[in-house]
C-alpha atoms as a PDB file:
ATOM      1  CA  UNK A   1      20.620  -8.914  -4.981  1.00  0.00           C
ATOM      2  CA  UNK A   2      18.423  -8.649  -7.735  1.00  0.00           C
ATOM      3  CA  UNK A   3      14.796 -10.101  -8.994  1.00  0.00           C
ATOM      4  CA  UNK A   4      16.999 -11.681 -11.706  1.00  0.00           C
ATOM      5  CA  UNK A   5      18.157 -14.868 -10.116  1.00  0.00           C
ATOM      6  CA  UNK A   6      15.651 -17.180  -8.225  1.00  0.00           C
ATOM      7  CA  UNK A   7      17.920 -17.606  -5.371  1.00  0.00           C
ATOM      8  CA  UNK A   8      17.289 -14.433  -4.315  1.00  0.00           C
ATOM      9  CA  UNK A   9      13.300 -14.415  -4.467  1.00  0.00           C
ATOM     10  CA  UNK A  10      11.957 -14.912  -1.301  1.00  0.00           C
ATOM     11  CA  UNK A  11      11.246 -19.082  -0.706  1.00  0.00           C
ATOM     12  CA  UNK A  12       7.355 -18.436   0.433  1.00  0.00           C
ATOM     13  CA  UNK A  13       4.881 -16.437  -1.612  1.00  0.00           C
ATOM     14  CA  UNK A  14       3.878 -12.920  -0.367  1.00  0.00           C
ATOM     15  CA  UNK A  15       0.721 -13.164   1.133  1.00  0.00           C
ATOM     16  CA  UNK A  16       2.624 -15.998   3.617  1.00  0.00           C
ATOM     17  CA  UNK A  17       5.369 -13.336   4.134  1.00  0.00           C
ATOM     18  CA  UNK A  18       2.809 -10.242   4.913  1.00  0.00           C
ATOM     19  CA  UNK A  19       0.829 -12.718   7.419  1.00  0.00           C
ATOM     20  CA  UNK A  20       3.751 -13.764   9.476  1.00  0.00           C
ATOM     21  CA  UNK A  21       4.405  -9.913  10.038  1.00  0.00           C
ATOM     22  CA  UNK A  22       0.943  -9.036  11.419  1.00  0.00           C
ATOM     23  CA  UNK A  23       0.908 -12.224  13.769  1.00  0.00           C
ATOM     24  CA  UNK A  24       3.385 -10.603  15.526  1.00  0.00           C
ATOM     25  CA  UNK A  25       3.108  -8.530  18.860  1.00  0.00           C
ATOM     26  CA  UNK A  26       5.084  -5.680  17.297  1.00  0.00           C
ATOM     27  CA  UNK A  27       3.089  -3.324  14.935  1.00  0.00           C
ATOM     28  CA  UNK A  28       3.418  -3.773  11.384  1.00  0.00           C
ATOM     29  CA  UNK A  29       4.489  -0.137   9.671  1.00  0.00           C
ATOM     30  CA  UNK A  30       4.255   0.074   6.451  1.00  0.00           C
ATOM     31  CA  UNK A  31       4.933   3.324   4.248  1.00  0.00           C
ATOM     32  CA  UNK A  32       3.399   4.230   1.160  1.00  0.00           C
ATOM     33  CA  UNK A  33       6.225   3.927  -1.949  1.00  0.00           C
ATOM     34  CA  UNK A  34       4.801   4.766  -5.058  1.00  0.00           C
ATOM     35  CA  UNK A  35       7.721   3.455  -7.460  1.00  0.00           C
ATOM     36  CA  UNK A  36      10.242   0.493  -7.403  1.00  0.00           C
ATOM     37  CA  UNK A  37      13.003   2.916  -6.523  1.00  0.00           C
ATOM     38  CA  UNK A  38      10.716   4.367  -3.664  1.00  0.00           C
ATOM     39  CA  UNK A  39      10.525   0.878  -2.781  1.00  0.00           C
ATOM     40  CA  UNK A  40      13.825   0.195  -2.651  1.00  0.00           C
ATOM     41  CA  UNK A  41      14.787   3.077  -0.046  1.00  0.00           C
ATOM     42  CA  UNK A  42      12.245   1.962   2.127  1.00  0.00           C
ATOM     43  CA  UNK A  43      13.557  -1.533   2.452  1.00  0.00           C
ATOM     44  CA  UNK A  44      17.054  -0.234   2.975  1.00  0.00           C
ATOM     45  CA  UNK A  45      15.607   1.719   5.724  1.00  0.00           C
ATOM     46  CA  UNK A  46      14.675  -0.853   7.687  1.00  0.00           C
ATOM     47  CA  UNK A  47      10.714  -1.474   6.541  1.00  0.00           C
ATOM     48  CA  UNK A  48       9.794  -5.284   6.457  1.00  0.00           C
ATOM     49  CA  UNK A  49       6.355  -4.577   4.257  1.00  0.00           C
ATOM     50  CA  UNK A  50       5.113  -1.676   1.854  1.00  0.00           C
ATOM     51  CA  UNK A  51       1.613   0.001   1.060  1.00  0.00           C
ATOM     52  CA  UNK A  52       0.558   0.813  -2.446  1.00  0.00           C
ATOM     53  CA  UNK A  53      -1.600   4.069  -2.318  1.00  0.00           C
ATOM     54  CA  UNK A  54      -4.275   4.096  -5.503  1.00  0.00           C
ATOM     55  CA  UNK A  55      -4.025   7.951  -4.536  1.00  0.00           C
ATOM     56  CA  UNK A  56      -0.611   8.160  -4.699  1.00  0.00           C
ATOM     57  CA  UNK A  57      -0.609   6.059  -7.972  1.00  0.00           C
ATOM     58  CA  UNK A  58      -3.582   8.048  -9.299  1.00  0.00           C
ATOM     59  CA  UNK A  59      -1.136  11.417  -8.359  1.00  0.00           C
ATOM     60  CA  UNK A  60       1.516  10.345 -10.061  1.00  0.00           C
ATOM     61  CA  UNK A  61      -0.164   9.135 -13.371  1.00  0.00           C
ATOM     62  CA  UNK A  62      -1.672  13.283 -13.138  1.00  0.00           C
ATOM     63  CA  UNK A  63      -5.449  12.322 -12.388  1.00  0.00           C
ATOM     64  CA  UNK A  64      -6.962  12.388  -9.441  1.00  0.00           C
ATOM     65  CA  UNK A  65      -8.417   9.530  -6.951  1.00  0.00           C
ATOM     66  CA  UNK A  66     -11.660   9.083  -8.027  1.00  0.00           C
ATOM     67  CA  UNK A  67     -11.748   5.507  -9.377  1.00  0.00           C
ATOM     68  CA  UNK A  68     -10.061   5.857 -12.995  1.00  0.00           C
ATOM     69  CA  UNK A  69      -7.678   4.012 -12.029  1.00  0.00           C
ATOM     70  CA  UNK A  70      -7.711   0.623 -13.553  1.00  0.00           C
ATOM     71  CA  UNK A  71      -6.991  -3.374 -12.379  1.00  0.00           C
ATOM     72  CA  UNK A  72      -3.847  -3.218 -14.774  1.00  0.00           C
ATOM     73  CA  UNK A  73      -2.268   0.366 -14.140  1.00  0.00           C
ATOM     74  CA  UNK A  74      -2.327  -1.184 -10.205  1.00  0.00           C
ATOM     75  CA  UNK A  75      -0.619  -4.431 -10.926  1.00  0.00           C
ATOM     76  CA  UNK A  76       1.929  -2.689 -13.168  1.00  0.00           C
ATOM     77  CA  UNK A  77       3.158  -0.592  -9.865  1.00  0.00           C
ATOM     78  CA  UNK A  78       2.555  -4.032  -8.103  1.00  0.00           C
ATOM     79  CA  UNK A  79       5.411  -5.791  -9.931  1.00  0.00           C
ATOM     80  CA  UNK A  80       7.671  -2.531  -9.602  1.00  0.00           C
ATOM     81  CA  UNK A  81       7.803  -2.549  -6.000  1.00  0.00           C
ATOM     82  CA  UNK A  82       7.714  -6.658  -5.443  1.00  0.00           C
ATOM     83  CA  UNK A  83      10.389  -6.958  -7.739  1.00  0.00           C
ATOM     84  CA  UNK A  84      12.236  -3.722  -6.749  1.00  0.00           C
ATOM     85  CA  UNK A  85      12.094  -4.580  -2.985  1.00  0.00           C
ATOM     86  CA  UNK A  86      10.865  -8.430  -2.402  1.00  0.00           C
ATOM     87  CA  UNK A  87       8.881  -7.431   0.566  1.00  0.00           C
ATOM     88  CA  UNK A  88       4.807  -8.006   0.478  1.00  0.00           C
ATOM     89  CA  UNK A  89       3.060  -5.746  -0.534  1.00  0.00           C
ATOM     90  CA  UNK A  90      -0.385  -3.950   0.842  1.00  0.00           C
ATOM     91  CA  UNK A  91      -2.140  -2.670  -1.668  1.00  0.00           C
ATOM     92  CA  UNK A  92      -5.274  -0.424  -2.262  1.00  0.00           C
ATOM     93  CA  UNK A  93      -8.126  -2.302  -3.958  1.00  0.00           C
ATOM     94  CA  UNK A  94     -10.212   0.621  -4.014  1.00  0.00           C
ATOM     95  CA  UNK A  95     -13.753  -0.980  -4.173  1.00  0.00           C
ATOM     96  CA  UNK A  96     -13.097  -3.669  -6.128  1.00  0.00           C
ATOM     97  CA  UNK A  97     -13.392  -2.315  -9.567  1.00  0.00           C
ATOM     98  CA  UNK A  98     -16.758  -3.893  -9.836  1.00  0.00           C
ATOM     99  CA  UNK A  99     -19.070  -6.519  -8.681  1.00  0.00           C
ATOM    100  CA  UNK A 100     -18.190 -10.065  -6.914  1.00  0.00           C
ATOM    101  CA  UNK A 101     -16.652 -11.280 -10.339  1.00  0.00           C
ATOM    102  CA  UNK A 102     -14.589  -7.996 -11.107  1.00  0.00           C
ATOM    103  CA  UNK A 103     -13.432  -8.752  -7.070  1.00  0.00           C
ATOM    104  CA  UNK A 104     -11.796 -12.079  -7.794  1.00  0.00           C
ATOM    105  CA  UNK A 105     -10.264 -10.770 -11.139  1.00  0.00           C
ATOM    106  CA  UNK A 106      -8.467  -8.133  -9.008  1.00  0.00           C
ATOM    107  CA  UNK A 107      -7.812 -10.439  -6.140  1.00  0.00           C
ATOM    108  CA  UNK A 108      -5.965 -12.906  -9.209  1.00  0.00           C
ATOM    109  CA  UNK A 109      -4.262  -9.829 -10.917  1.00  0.00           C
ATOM    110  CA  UNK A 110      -2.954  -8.471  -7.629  1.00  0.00           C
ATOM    111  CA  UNK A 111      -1.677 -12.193  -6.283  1.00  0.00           C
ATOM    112  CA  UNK A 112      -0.577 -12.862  -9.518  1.00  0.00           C
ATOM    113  CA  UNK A 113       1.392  -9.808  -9.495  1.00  0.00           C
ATOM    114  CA  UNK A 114       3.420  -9.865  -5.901  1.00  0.00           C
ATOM    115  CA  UNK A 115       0.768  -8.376  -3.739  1.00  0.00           C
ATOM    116  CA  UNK A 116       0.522 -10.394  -0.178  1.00  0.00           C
ATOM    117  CA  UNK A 117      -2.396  -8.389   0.299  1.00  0.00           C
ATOM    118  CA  UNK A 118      -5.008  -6.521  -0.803  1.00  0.00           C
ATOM    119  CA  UNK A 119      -7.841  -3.665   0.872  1.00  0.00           C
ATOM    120  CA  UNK A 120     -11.690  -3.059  -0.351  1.00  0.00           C
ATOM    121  CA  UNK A 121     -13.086  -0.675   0.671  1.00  0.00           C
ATOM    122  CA  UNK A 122     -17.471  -0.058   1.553  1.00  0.00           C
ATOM    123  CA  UNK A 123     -17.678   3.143  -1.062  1.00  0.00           C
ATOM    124  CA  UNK A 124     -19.282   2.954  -4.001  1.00  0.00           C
ATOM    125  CA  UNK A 125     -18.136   4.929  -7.035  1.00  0.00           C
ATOM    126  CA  UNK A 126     -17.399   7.180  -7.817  1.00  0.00           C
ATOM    127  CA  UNK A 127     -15.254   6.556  -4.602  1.00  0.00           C
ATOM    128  CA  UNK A 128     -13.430   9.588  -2.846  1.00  0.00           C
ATOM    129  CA  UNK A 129     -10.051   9.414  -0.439  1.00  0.00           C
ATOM    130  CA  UNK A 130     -11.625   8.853   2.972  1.00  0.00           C
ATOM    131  CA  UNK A 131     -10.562  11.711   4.360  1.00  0.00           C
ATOM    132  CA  UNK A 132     -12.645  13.556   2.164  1.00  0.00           C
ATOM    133  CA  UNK A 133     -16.772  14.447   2.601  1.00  0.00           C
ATOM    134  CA  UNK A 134     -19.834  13.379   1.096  1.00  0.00           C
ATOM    135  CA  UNK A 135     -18.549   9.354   0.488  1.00  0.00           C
ATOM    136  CA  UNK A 136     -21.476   7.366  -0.470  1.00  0.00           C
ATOM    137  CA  UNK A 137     -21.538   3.514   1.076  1.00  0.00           C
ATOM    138  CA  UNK A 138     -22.502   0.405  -0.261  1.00  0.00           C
ATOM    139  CA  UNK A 139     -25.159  -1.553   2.080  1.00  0.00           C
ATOM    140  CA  UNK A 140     -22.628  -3.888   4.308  1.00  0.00           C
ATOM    141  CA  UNK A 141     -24.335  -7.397   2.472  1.00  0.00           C
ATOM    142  CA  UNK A 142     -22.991  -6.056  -0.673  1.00  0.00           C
ATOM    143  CA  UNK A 143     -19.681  -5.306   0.296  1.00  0.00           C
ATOM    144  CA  UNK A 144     -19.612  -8.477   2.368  1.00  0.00           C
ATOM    145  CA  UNK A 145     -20.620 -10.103  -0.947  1.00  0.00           C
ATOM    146  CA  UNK A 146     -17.078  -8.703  -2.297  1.00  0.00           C
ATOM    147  CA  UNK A 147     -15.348  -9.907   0.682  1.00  0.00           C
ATOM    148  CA  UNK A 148     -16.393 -13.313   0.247  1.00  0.00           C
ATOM    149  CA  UNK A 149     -15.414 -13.075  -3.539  1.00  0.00           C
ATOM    150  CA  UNK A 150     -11.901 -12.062  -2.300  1.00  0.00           C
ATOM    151  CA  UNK A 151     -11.633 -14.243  -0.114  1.00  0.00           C
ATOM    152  CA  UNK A 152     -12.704 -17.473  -2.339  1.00  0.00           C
ATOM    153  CA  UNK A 153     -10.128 -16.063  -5.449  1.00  0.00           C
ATOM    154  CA  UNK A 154      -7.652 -15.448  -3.279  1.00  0.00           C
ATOM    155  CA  UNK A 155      -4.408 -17.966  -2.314  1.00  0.00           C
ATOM    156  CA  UNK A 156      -2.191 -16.578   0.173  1.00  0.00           C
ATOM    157  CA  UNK A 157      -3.952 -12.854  -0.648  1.00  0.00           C
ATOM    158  CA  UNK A 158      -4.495 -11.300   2.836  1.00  0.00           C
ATOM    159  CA  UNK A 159      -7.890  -9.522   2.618  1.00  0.00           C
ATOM    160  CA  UNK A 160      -8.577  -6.141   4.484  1.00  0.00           C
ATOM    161  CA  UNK A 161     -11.833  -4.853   4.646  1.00  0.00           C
ATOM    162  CA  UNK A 162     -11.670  -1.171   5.033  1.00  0.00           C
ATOM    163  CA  UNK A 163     -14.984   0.986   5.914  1.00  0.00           C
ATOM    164  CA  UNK A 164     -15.376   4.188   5.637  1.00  0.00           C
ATOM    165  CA  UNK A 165     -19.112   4.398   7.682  1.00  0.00           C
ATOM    166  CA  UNK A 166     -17.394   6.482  10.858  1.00  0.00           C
ATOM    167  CA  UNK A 167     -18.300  10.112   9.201  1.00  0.00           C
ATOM    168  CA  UNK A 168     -22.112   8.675   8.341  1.00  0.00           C
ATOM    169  CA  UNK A 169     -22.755   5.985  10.766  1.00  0.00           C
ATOM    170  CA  UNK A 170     -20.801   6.452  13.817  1.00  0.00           C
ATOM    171  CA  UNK A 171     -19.018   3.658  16.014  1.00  0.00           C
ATOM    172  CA  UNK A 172     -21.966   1.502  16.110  1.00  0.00           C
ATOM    173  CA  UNK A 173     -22.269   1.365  12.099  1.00  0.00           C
ATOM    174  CA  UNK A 174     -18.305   0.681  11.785  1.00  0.00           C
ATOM    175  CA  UNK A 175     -18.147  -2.101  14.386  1.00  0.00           C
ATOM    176  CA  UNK A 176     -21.284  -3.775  12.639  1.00  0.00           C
ATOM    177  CA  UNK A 177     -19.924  -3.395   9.374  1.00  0.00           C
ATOM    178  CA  UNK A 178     -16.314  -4.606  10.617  1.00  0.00           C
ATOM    179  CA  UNK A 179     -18.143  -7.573  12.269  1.00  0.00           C
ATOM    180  CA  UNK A 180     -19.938  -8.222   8.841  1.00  0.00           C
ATOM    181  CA  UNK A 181     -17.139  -8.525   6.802  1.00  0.00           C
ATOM    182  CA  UNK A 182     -14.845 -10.481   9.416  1.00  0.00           C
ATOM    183  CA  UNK A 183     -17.494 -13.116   9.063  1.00  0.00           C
ATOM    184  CA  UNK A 184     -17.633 -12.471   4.974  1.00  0.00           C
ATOM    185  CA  UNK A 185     -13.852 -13.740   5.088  1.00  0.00           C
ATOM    186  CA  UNK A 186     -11.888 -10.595   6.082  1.00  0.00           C
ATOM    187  CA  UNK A 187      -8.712 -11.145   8.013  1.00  0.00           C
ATOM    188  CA  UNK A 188      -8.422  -7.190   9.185  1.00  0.00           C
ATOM    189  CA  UNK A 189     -10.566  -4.533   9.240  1.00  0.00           C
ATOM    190  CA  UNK A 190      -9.120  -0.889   8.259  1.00  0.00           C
ATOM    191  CA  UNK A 191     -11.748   1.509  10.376  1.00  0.00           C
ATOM    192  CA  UNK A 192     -11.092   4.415   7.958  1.00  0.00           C
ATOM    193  CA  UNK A 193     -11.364   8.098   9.128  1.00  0.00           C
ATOM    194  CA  UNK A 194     -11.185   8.055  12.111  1.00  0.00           C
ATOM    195  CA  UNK A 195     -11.005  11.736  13.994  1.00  0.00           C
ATOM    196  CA  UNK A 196     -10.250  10.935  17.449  1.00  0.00           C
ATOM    197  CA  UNK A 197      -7.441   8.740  20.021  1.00  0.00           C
ATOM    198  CA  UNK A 198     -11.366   8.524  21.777  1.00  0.00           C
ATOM    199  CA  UNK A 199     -12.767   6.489  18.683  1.00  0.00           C
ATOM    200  CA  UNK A 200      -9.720   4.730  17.891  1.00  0.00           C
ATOM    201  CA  UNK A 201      -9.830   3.103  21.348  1.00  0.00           C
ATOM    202  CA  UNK A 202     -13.261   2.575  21.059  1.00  0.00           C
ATOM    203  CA  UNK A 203     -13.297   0.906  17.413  1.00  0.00           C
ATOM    204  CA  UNK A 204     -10.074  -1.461  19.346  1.00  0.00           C
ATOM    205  CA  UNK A 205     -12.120  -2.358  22.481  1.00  0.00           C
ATOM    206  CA  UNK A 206     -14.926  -3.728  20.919  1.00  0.00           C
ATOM    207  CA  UNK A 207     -13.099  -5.382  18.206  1.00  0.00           C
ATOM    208  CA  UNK A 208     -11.170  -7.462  20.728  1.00  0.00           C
ATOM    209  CA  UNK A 209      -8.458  -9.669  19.098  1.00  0.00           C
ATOM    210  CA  UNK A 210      -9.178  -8.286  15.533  1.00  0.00           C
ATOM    211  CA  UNK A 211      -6.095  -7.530  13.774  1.00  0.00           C
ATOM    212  CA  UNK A 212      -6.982  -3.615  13.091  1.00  0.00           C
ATOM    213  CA  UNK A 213      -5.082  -1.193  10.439  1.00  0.00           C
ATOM    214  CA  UNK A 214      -5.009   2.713  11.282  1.00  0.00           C
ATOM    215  CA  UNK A 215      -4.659   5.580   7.874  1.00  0.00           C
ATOM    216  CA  UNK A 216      -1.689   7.966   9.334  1.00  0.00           C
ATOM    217  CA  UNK A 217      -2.387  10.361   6.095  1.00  0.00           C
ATOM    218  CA  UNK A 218      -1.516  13.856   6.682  1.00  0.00           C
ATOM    219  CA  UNK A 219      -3.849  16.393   6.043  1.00  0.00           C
ATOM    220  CA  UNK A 220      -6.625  14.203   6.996  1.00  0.00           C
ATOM    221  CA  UNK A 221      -9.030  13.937   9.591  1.00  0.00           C
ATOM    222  CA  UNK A 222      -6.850  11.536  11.991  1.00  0.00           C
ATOM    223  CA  UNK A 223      -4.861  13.516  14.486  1.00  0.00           C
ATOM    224  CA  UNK A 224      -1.175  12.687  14.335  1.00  0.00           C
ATOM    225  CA  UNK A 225       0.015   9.540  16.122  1.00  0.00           C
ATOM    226  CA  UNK A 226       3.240   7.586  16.082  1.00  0.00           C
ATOM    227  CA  UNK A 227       3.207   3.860  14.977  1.00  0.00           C
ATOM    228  CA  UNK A 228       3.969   3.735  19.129  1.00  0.00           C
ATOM    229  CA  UNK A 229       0.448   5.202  20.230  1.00  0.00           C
ATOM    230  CA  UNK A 230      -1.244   3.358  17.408  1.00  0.00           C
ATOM    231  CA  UNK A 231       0.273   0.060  19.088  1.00  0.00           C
ATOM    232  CA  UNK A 232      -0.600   1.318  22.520  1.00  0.00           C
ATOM    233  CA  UNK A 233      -4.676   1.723  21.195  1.00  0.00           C
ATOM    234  CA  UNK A 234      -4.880  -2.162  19.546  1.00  0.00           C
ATOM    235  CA  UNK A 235      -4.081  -1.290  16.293  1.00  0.00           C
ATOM    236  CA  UNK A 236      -1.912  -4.278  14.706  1.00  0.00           C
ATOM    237  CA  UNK A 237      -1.134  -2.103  11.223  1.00  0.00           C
ATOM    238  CA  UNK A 238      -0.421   1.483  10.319  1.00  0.00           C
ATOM    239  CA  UNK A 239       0.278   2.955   6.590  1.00  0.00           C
ATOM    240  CA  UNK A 240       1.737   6.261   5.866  1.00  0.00           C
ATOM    241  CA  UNK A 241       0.265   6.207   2.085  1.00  0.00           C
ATOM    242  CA  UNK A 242       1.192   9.174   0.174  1.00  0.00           C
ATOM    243  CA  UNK A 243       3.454  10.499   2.600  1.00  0.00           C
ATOM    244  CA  UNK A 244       6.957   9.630  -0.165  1.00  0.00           C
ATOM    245  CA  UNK A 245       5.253  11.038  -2.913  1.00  0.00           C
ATOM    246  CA  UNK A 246       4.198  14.252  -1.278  1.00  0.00           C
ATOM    247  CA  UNK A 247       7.605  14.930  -0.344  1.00  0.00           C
ATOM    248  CA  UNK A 248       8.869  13.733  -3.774  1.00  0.00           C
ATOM    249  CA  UNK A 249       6.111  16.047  -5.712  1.00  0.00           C
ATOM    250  CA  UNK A 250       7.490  19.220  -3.417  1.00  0.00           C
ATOM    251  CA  UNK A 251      10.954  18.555  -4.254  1.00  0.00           C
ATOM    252  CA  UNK A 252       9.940  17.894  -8.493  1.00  0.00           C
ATOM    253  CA  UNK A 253       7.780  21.358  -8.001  1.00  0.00           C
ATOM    254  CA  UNK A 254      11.028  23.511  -6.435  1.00  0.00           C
ATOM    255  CA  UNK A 255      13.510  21.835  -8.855  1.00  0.00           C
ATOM    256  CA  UNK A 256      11.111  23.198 -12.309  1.00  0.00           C
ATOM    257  CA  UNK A 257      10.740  26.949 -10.447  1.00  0.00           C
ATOM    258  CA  UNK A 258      14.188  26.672  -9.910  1.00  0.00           C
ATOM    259  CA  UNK A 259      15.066  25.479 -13.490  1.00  0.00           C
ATOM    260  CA  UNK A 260      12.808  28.189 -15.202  1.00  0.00           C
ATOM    261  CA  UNK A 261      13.697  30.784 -12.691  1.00  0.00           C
ATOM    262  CA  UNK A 262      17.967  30.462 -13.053  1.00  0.00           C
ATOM    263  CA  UNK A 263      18.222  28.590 -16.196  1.00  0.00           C
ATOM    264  CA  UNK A 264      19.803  25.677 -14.246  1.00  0.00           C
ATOM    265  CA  UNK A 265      19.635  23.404 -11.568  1.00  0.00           C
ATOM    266  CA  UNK A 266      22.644  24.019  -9.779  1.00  0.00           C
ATOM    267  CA  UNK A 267      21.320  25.303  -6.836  1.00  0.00           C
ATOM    268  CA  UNK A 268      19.863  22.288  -5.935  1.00  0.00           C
ATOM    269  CA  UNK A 269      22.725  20.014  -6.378  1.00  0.00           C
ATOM    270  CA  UNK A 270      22.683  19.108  -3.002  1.00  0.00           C
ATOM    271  CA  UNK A 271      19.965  17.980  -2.484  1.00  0.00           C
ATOM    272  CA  UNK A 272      20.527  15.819  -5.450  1.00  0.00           C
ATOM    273  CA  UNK A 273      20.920  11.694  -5.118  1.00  0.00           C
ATOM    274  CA  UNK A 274      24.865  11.430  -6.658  1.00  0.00           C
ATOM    275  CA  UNK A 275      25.003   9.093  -9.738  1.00  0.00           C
ATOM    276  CA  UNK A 276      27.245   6.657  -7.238  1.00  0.00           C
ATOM    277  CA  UNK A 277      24.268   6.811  -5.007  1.00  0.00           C
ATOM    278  CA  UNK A 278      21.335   6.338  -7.012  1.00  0.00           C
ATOM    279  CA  UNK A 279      23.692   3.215  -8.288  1.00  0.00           C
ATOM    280  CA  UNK A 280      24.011   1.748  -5.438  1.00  0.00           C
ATOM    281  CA  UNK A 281      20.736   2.635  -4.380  1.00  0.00           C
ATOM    282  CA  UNK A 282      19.685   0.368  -7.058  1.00  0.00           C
ATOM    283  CA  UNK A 283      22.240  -2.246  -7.162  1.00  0.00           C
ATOM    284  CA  UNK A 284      23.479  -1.338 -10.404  1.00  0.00           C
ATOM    285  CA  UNK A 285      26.589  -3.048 -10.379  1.00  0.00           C
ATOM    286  CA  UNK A 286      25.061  -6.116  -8.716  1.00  0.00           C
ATOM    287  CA  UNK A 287      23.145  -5.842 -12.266  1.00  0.00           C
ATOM    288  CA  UNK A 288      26.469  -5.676 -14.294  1.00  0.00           C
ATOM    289  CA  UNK A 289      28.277  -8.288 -12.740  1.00  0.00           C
ATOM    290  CA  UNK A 290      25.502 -10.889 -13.038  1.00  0.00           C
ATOM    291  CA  UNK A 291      25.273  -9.818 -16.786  1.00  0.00           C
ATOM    292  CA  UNK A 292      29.132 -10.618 -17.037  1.00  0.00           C
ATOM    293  CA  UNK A 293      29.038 -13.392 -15.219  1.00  0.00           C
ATOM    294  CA  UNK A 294      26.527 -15.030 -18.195  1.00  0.00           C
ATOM    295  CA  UNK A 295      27.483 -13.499 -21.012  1.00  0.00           C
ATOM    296  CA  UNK A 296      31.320 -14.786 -21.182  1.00  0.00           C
ATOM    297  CA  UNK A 297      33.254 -15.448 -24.156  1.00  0.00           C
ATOM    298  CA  UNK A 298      34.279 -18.980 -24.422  1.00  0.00           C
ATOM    299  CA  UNK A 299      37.075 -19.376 -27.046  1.00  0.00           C
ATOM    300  CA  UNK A 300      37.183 -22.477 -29.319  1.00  0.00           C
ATOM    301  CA  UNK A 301      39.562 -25.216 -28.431  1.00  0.00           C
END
């Protein structure tokens, strides 16, 4: 299978694909792959969706996530993991990168790109992982402003309002904010930060029927849950966002101390990917023989 021939692209377009997964009774899981080949593995593992971390793209371009990123460096790791994978795609919007108009340029960039959908979050910049302290909020009208513009640019785009108001407005600002923006256009609401099973139930219960999206980031502020107990407390989605390129950034760190230390890697040589399995990994030979089957000498009569 490769992104190569239409007949294996997917018949409906992504947004379609990622809303058929969350009308489901079963909770959507979606980890965090920052690359196509990241992308890739977690398809062959069994994941029907994917999350696109702007941390974990921010990480892995060496800055940090504090809104450098741009529209364009997103939509470039957009196409890698639609392409790589064919499943939808969740990815971070950040807050927009602007205003209403700089909204439905992302929303058209992202679509355009693979994404079946897209989160905004309530910060304004410069915008900090929600996990973190002293996040500064847009007033819910203008972030309901953006999630109309979303919503208006968008085609199939699902749109996920995320707010971060738990750590400065409690419950009762999160549920008015969530109510806002499901009103603005929002199909979800990602209740961001949360720091208890208490306020996670709490968020569900008076959000009844809302499809809801829970942040299992480690080293946050959310206390560890399985996709299970998420389920079990109303939540429809759950992302694991940076969790691939943590472990991938531990392993890159051991194999350099372990280069400069020895003078070679060959300690580590199991725990390498074999060339045969990074090839089939990536369907290299699926590749070759598609190439050969085009490119074939046809001899004059």
């Amino acid at each position: 299978m490769t992104y190569l021939l239409s007949a294996d692209l997917p018949a409906a377009p992504a947004g379609a694909r990622f809303r058929s997964l969350i009308e489901r009774d079963t909770i959507l899981q979606m980890p965090g792959a920052h690359n196509g080949l990241a992308a890739i593995q977690a398809r062959d593992a069994g994941f029907e969706a994917l999350y696109l971390s702007g941390a974990a793209v921010s990480a892995a371009m060496g800055v940090p996530d504090l809104g450098i990123l741009t529209v364009d460096d997103m939509a470039f790791h957009i196409r890698q993991l639609a392409r790589a994978s064919n499943l939808p795609v969740l990815v971070d919007g950040d807050t927009g990168y602007g205003e209403a108009l700089n909204v439905m340029h992302m929303v058209r960039s992202f679509e355009d790109a693979g994404a079946g959908a897209v989160q905004i979050e309530d910060q304004i910049l410069p915008k900090k992982c929600g996990h973190l302290n002293d996040k500064h909020l847009a007033s819910p009208q203008d972030m309901a402003a953006k999630v109309n513009a979303a919503r208006r640019a968008r085609r199939d785009l699902v749109i996920i309002a995320r707010t971060d108001a738990a750590a400065s407005e409690g419950i009762e600002g999160t549920v008015a904010r969530a109510r806002l923006y499901l009103e603005a256009g929002a199909d979800a609401i990602f209740p961001e930060a949360l720091t208890s099973v208490d306020m996670f139930r709490d968020v569900a219960q008076r959000l009844p029927g809302v499809k809801l999206l829970a942040n299992m980031t480690e080293f946050g502020r959310t206390p560890a849950l399985t996709a299970a107990e998420f389920e079990e407390l109303g939540y429809r989605m759950v992302i694991w966002p940076v969790s691939s390129l943590r472990v991938a950034a531990k392993a890159q760190e051991e194999l350099f101390d372990e280069i400069r230390r020895a003078g070679t890697p060959k300690a580590l040589i199991g725990r390498m990917q074999t060339r045969a399995e990074l090839y089939d990994t990536i369907r290299y030979f699926d590749y070759e023989a598609l190439d050969r089957s085009i490119v074939t000498t046809v001899l004059p009569s």
